[in-house]
N, C-alpha and C. Protein backbone atom coordinates (compact mmCIF):
# COMPACT_ATOMS: atom_id res chain seq x y z
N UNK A 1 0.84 -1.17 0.00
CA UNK A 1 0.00 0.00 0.00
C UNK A 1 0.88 1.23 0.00
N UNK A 2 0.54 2.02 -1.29
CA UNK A 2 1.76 3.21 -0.81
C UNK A 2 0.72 4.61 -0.17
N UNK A 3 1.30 5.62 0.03
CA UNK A 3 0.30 6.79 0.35
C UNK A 3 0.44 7.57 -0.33
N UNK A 4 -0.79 8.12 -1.17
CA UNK A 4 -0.19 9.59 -1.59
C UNK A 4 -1.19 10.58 -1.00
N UNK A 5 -2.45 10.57 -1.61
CA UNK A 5 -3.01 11.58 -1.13
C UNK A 5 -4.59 11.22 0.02
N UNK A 6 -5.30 11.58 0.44
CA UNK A 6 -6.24 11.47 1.39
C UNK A 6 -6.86 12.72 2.14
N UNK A 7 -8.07 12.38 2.20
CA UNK A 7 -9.02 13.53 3.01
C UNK A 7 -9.18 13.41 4.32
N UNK A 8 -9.01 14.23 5.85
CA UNK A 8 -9.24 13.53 6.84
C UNK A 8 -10.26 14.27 7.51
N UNK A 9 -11.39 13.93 7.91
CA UNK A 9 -12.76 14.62 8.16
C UNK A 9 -12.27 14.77 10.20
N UNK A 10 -12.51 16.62 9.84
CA UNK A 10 -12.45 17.31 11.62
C UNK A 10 -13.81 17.90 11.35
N UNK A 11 -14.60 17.56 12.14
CA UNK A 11 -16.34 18.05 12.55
C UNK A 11 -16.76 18.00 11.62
N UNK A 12 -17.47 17.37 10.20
CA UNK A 12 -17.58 16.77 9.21
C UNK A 12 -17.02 18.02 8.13
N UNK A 13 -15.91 18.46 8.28
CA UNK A 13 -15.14 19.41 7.32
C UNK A 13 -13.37 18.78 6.87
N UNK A 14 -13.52 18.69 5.63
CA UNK A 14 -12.23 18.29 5.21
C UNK A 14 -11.11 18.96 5.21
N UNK A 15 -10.11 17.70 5.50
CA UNK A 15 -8.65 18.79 5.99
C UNK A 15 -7.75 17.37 4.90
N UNK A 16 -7.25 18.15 3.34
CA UNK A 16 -7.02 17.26 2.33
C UNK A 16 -5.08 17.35 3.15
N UNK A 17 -5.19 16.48 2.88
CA UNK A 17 -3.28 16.03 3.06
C UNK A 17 -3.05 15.04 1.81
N UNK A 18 -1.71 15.34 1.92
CA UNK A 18 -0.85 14.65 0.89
C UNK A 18 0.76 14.17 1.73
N UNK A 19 1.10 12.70 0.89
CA UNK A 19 2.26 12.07 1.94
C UNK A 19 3.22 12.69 0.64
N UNK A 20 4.34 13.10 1.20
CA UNK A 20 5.16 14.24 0.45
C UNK A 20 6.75 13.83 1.43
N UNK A 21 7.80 13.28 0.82
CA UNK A 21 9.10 13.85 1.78
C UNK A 21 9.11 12.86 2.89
N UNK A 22 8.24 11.49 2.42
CA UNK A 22 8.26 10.59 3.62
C UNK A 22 7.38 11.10 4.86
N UNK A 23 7.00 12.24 4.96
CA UNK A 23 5.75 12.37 5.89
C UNK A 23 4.24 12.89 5.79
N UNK A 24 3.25 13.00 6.41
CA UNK A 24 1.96 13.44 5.89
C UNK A 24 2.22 15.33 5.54
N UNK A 25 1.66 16.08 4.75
CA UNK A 25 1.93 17.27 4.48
C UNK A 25 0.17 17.47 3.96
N UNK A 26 -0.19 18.71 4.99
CA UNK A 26 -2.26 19.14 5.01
C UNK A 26 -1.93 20.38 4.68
N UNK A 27 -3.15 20.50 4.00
CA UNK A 27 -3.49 21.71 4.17
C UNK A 27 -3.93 23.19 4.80
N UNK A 28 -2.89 24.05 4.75
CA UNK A 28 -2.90 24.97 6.05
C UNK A 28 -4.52 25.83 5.67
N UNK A 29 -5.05 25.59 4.69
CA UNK A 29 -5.86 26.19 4.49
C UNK A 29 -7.55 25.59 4.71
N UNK A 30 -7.50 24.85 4.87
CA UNK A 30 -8.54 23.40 5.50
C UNK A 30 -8.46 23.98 6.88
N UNK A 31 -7.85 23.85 7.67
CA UNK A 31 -7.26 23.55 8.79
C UNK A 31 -7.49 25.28 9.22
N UNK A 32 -7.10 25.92 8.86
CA UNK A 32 -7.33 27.45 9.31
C UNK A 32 -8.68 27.54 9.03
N UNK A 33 -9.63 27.45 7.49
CA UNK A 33 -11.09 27.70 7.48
C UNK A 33 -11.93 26.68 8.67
N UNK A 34 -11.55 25.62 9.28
CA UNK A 34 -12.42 24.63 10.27
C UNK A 34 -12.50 25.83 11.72
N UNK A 35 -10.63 26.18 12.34
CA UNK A 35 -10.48 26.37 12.97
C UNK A 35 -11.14 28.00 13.51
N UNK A 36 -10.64 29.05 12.31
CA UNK A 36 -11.59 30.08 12.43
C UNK A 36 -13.04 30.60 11.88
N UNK A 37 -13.29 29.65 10.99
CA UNK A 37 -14.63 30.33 10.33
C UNK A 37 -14.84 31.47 9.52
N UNK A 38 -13.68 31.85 9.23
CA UNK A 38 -13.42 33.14 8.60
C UNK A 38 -14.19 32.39 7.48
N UNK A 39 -14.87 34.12 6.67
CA UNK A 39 -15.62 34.20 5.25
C UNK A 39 -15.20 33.82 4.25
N UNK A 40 -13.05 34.20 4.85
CA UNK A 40 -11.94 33.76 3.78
C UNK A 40 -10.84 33.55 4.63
N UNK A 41 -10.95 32.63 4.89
CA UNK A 41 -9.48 31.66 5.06
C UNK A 41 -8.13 32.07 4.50
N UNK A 42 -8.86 31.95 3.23
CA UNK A 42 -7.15 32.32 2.59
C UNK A 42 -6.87 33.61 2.68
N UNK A 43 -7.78 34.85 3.12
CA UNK A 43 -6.97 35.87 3.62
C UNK A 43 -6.64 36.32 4.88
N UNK A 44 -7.54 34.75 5.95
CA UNK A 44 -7.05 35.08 7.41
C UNK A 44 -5.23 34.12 7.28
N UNK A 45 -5.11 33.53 5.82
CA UNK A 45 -3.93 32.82 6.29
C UNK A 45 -2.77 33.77 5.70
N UNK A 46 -3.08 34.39 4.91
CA UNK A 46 -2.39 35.18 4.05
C UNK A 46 -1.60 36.76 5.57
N UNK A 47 -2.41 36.91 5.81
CA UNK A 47 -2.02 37.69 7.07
C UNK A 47 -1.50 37.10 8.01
N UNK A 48 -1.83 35.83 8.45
CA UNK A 48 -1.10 34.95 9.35
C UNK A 48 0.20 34.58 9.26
N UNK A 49 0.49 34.57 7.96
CA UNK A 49 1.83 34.00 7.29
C UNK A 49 2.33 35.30 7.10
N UNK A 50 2.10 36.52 6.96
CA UNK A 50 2.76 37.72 7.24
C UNK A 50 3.09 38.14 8.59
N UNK A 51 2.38 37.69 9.65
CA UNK A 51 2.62 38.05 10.78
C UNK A 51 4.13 37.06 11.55
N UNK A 52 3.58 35.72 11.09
CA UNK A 52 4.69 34.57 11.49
C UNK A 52 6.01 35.46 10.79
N UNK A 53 5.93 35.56 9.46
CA UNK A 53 7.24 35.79 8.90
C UNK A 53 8.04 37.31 9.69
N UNK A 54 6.86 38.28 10.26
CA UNK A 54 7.19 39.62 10.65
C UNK A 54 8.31 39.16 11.69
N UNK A 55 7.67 37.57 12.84
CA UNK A 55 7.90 37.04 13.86
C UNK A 55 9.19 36.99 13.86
N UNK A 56 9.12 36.43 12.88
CA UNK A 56 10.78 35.42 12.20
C UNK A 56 10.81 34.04 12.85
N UNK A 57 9.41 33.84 12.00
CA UNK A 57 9.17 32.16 12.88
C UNK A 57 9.46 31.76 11.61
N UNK A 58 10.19 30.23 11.83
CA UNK A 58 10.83 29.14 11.07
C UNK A 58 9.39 28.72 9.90
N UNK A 59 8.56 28.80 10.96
CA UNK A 59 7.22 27.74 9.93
C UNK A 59 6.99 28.03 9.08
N UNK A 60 7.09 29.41 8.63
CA UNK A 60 6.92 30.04 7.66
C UNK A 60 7.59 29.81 6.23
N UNK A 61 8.86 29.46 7.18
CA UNK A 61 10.02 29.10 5.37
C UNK A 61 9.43 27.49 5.32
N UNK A 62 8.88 26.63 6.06
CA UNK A 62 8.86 25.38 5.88
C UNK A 62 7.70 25.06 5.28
N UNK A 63 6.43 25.75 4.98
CA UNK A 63 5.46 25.98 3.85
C UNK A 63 5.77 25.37 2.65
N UNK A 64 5.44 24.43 2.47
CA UNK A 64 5.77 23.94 0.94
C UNK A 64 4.31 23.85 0.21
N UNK A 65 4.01 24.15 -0.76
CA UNK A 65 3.53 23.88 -1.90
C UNK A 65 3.07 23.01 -2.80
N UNK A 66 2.20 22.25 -2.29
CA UNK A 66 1.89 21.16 -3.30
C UNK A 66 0.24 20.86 -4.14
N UNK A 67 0.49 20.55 -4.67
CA UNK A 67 -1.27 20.24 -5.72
C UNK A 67 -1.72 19.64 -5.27
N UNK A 68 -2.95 20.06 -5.16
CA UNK A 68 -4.30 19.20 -3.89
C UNK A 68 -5.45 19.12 -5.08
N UNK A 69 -5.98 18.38 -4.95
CA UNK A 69 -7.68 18.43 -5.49
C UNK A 69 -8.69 19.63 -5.17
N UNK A 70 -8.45 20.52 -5.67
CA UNK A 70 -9.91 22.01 -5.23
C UNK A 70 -11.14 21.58 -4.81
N UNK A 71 -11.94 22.06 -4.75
CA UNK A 71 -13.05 21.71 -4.87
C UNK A 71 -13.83 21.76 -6.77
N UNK A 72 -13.39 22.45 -7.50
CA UNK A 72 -13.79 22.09 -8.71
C UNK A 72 -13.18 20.84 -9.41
N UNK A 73 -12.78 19.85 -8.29
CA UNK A 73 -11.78 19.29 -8.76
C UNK A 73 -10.38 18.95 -9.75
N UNK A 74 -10.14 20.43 -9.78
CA UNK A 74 -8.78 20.46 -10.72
C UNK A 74 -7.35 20.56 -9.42
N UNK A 75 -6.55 20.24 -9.91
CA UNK A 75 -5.20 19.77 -8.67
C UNK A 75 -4.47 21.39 -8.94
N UNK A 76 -4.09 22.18 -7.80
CA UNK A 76 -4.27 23.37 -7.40
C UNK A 76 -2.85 23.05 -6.75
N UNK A 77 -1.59 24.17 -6.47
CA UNK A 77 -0.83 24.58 -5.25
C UNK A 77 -1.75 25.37 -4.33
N UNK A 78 -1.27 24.45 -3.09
CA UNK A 78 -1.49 24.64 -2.28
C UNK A 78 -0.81 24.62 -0.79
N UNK A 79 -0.56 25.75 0.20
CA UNK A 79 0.04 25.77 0.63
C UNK A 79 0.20 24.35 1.99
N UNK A 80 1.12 24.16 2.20
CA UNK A 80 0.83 22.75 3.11
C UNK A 80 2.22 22.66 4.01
N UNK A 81 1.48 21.68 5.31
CA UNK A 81 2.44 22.19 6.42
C UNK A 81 2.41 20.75 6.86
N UNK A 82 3.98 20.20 7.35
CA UNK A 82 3.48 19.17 8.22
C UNK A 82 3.39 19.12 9.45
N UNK A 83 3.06 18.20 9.95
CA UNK A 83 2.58 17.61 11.41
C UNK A 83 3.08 18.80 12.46
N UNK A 84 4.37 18.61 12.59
CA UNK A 84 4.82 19.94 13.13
C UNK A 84 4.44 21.44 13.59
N UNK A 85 4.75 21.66 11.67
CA UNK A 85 4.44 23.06 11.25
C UNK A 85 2.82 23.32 11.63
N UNK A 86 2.31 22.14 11.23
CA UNK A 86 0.57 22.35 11.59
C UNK A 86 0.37 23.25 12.86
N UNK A 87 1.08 22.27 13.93
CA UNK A 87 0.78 22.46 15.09
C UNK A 87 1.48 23.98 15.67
N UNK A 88 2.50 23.92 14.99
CA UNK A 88 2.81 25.65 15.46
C UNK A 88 1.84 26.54 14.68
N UNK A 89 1.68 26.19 13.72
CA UNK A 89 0.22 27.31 13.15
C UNK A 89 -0.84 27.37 14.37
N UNK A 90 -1.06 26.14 14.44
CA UNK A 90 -2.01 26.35 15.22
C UNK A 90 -2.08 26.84 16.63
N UNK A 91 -1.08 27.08 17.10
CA UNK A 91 -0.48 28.15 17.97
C UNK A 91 -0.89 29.12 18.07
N UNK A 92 -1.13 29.98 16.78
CA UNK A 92 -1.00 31.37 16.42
C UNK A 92 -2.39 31.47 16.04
N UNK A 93 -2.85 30.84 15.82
CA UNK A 93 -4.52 31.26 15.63
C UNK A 93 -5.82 30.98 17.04
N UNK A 94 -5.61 32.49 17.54
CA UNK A 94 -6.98 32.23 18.61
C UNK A 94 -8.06 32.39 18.65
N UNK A 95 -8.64 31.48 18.69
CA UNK A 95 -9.51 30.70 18.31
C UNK A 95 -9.87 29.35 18.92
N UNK A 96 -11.37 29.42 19.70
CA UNK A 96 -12.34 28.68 20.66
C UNK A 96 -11.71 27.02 20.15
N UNK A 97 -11.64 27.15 19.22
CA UNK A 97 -11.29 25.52 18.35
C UNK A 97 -9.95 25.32 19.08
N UNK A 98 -8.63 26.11 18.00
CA UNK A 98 -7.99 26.12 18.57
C UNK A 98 -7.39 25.94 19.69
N UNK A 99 -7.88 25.98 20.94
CA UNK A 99 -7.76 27.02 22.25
C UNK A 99 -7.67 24.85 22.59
N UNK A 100 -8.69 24.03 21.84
CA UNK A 100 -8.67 22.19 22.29
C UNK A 100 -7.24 21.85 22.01
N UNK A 101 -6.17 22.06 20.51
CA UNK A 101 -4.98 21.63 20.50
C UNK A 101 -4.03 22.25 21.38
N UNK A 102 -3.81 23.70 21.93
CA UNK A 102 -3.27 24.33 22.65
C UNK A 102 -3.08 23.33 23.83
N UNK A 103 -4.05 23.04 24.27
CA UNK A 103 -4.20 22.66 25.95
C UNK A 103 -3.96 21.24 25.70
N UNK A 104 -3.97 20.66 24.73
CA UNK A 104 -3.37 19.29 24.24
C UNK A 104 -1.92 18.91 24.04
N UNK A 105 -1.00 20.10 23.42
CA UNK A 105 0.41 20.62 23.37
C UNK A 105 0.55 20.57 24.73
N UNK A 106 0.10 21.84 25.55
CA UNK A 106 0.42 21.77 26.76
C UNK A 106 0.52 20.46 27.58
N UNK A 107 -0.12 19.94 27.59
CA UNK A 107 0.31 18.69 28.65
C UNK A 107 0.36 18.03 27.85
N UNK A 108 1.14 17.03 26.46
CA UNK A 108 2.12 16.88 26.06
C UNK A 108 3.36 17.12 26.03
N UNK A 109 3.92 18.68 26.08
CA UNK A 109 4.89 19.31 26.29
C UNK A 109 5.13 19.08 28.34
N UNK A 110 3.90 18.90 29.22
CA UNK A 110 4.21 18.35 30.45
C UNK A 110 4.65 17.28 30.26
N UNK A 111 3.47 16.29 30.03
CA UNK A 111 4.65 15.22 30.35
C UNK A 111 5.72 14.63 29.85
N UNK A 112 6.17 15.07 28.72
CA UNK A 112 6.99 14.63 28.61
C UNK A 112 8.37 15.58 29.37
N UNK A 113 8.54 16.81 29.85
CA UNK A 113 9.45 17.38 30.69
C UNK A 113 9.17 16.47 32.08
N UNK A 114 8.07 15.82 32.85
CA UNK A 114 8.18 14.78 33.71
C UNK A 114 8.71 13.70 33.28
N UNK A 115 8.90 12.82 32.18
CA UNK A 115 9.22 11.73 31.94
C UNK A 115 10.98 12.22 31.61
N UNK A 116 11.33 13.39 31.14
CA UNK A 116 13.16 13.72 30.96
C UNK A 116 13.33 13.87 32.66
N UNK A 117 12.41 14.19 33.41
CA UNK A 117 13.26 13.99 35.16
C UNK A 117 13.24 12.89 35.62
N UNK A 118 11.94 11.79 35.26
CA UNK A 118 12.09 10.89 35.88
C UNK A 118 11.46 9.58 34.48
N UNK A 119 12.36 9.20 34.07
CA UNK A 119 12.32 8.51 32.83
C UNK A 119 11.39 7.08 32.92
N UNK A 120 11.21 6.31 34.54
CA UNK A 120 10.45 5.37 34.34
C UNK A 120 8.79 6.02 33.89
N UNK A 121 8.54 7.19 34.33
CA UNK A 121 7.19 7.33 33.69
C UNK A 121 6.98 7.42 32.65
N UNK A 122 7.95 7.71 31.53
CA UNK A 122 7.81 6.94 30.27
C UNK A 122 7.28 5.83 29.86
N UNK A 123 7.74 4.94 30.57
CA UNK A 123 7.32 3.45 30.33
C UNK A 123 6.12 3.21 30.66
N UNK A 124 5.67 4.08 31.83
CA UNK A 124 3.93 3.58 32.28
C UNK A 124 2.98 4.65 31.39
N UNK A 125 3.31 5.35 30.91
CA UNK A 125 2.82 5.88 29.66
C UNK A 125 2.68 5.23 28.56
N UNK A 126 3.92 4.95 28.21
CA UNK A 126 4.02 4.09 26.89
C UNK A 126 2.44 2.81 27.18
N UNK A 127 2.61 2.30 28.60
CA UNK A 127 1.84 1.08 28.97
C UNK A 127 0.34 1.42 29.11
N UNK A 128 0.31 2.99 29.46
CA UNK A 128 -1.43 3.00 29.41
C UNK A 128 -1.69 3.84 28.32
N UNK A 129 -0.86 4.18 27.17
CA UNK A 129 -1.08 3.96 25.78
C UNK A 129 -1.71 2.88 24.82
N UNK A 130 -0.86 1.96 25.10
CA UNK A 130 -1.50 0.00 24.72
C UNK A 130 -3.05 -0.31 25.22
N UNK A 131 -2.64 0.12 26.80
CA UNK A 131 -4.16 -0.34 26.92
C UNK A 131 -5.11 0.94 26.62
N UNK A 132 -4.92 1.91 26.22
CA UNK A 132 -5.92 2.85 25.83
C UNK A 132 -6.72 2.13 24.23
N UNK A 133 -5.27 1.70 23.59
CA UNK A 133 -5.78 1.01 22.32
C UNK A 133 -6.28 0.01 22.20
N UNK A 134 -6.40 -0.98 23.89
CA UNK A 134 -7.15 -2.16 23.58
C UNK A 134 -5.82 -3.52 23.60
N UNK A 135 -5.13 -3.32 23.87
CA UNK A 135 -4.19 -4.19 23.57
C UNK A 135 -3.62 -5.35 25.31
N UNK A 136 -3.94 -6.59 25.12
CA UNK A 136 -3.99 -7.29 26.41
C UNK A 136 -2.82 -7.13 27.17
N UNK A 137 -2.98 -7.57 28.37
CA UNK A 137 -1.90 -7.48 29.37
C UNK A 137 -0.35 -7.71 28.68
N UNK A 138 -0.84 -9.32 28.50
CA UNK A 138 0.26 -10.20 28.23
C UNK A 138 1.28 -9.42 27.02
N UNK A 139 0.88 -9.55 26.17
CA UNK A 139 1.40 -8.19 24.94
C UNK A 139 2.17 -7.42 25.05
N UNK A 140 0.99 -6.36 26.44
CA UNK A 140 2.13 -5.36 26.63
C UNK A 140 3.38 -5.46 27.40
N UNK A 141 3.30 -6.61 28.37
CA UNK A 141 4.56 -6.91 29.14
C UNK A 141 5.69 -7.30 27.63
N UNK A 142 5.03 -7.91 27.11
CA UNK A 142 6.32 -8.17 26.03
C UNK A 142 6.71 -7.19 25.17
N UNK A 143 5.64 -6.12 24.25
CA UNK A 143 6.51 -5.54 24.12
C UNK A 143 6.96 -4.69 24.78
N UNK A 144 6.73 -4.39 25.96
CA UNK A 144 8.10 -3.28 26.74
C UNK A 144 9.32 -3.88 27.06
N UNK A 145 9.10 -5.46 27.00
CA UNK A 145 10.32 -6.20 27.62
C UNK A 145 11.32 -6.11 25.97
N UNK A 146 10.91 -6.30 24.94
CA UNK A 146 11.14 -6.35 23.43
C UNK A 146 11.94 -4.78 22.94
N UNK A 147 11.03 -3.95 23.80
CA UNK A 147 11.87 -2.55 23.64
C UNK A 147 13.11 -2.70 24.41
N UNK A 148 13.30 -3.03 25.64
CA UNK A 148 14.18 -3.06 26.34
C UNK A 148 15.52 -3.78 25.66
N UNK A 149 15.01 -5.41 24.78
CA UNK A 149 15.65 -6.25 24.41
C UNK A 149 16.34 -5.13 23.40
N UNK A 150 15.78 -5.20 22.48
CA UNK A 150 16.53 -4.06 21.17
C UNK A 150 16.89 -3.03 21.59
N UNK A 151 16.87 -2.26 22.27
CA UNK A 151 17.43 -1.01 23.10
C UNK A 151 19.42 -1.98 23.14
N UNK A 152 19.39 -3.05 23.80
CA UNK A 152 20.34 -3.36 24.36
C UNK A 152 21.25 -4.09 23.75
N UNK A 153 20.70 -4.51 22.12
CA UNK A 153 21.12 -5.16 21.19
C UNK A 153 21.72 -4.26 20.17
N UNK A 154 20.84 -2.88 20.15
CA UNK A 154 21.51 -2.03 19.13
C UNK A 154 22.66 -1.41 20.24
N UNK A 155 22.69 -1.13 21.47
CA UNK A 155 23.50 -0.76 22.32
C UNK A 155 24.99 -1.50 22.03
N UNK A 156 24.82 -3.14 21.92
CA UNK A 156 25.82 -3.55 21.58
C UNK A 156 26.62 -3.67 20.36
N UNK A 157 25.57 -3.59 19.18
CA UNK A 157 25.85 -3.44 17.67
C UNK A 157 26.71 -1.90 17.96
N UNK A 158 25.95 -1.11 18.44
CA UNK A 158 26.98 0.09 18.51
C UNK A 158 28.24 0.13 19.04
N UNK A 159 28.66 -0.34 19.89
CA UNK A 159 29.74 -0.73 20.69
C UNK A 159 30.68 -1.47 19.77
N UNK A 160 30.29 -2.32 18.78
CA UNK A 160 31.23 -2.88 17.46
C UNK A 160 30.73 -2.48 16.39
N UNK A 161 30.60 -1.27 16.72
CA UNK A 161 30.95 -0.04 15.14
C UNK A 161 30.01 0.31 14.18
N UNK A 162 28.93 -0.50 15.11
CA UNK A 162 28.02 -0.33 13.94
C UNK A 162 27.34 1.30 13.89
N UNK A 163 27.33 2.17 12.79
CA UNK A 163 26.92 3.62 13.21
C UNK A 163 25.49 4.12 12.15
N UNK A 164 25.46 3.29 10.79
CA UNK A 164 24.44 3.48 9.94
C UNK A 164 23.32 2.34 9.99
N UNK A 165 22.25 3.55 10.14
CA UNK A 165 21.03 3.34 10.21
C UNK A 165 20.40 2.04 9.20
N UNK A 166 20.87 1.68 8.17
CA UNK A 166 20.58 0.87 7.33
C UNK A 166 21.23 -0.87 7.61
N UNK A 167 22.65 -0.63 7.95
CA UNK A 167 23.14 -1.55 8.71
C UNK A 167 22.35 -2.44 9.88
N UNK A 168 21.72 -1.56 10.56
CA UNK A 168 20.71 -1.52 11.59
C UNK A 168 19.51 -2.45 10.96
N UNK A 169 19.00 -2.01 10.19
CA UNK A 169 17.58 -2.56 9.29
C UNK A 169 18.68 -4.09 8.91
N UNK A 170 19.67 -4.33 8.58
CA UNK A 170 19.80 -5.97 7.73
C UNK A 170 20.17 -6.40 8.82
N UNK A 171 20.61 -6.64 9.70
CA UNK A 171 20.74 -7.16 11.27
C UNK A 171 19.20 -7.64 11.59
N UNK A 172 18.13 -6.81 11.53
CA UNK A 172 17.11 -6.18 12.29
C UNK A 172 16.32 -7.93 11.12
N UNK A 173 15.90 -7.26 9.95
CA UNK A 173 16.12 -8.52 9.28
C UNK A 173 16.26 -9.86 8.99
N UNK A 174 17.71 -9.69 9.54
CA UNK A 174 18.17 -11.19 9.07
C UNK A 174 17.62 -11.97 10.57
N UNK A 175 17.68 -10.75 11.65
CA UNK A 175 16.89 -11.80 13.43
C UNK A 175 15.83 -12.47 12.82
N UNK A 176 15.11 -11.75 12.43
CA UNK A 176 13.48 -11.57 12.10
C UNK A 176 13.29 -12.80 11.13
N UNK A 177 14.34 -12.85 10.32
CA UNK A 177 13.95 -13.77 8.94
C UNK A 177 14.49 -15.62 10.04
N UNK A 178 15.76 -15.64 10.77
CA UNK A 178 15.82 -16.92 11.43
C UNK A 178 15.06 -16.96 12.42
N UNK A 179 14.16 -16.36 12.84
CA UNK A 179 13.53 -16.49 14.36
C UNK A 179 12.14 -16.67 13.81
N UNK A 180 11.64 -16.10 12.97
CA UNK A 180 10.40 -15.91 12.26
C UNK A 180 9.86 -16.60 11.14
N UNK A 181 11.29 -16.75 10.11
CA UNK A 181 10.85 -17.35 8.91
C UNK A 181 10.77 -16.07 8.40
N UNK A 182 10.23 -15.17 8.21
CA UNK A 182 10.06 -13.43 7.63
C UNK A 182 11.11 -12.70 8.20
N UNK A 183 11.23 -11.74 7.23
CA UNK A 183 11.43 -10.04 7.75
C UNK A 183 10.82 -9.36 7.96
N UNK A 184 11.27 -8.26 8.48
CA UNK A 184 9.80 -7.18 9.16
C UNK A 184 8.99 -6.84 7.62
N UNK A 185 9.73 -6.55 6.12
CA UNK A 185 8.76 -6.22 5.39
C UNK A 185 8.01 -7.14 5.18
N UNK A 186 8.39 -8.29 4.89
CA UNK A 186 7.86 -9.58 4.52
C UNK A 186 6.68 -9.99 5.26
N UNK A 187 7.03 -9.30 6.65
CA UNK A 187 5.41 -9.44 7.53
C UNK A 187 4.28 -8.53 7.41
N UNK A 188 5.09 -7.93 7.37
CA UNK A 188 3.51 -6.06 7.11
C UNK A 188 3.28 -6.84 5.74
N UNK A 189 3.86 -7.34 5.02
CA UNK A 189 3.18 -7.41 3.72
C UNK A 189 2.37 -8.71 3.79
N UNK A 190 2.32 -9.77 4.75
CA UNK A 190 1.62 -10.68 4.83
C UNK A 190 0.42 -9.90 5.89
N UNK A 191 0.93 -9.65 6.76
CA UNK A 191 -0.34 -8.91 7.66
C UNK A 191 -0.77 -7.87 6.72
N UNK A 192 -1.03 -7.41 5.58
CA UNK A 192 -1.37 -6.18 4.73
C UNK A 192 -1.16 -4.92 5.91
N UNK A 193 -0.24 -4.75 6.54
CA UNK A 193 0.38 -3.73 6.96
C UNK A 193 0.85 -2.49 6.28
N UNK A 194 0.82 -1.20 6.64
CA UNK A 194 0.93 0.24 5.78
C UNK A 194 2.90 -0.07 5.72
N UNK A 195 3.60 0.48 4.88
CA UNK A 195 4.88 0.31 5.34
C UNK A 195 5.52 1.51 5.35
């Protein structure tokens, strides 16, 4: 399955993205008309993106450009931000909507400054993550024990020189292919897994 493009419905209003550069890349202009309601979007973004740039905020140069489906359906530039950039836009626009990701950042941005002081709460995060998704006890003891395992395996691969990331993947691999019979692609592609 590869990705390219997709619609993702916030309060039954579309916010079109496109996978661009190896990551998802939306539309800042979806995403600003949901969030403020403006008559015109594209000139509450057009001022927005003058104000960021007045700022000398980064997000601004990281705006890329890509052809989306319009609504007359002809494929259009359009300005687009990723995951990131989204979220610092959405920073800057106040706005009642808005005002839900703000306070979502915020204690994101908490805990994780609690988990850099005291790092086991990472792990019980990570653990009532799993079970938020439904995922059984047993599972999750393994994979945290599985993180731990590979944590300590690439620890040692590093220790004999190993320094590229790709090196990493045919190791990663070749475990996977004698322990398993597969490799990790070989499995997403039997489980019809996204890759």
């Amino acid at each position: 399955m590869t990705k390219t493009s997709s619609v993702l419905l916030f309060k039954q209003k579309e916010i079109r993205r496109l996978w661009h550069d190896d990551e998802w890349y939306f539309s800042v202009i979806d995403v600003v008309e949901i969030l403020t309601e403006s008559p015109i979007p594209k000139r509450y973004w057009s001022d927005l993106k003058r104000k960021l740039s007045e700022e000398g905020s980064e997000t601004y140069e990281k705006i890329v450009r890509l052809k989306m489906s319009a609504p007359d359906g002809k494929q259009r530039l359009t300005d687009c931000a990723n995951s990131k950039g989204l979220l610092r836009i959405i920073q800057s626009i106040p706005s009642p909507k808005a005002e839900l990701f703000k306070m979502w950042l915020a204690q994101v941005g908490q805990e994780l400054l609690e988990e850099i002081e005291n790092p086991e709460l990472a792990q019980a995060h990570m653990k009532k993550l799993y079970e938020q998704k439904g995922c059984p006890p047993d599972w999750i003891d393994k994979r945290l024990r599985g993180i731990v395992i590979r944590q300590n395996l690439t620890d040692e691969w590093r220790e004999h020189g190993l320094s590229n990331q790709k090196d990493y993947a045919i190791l990663t691999a070749e475990i996977s292919k004698a322990t398993f019979g597969m490799t990790p692609s070989e499995y997403k592609e039997f489980k019809n897994l996204p890759k």
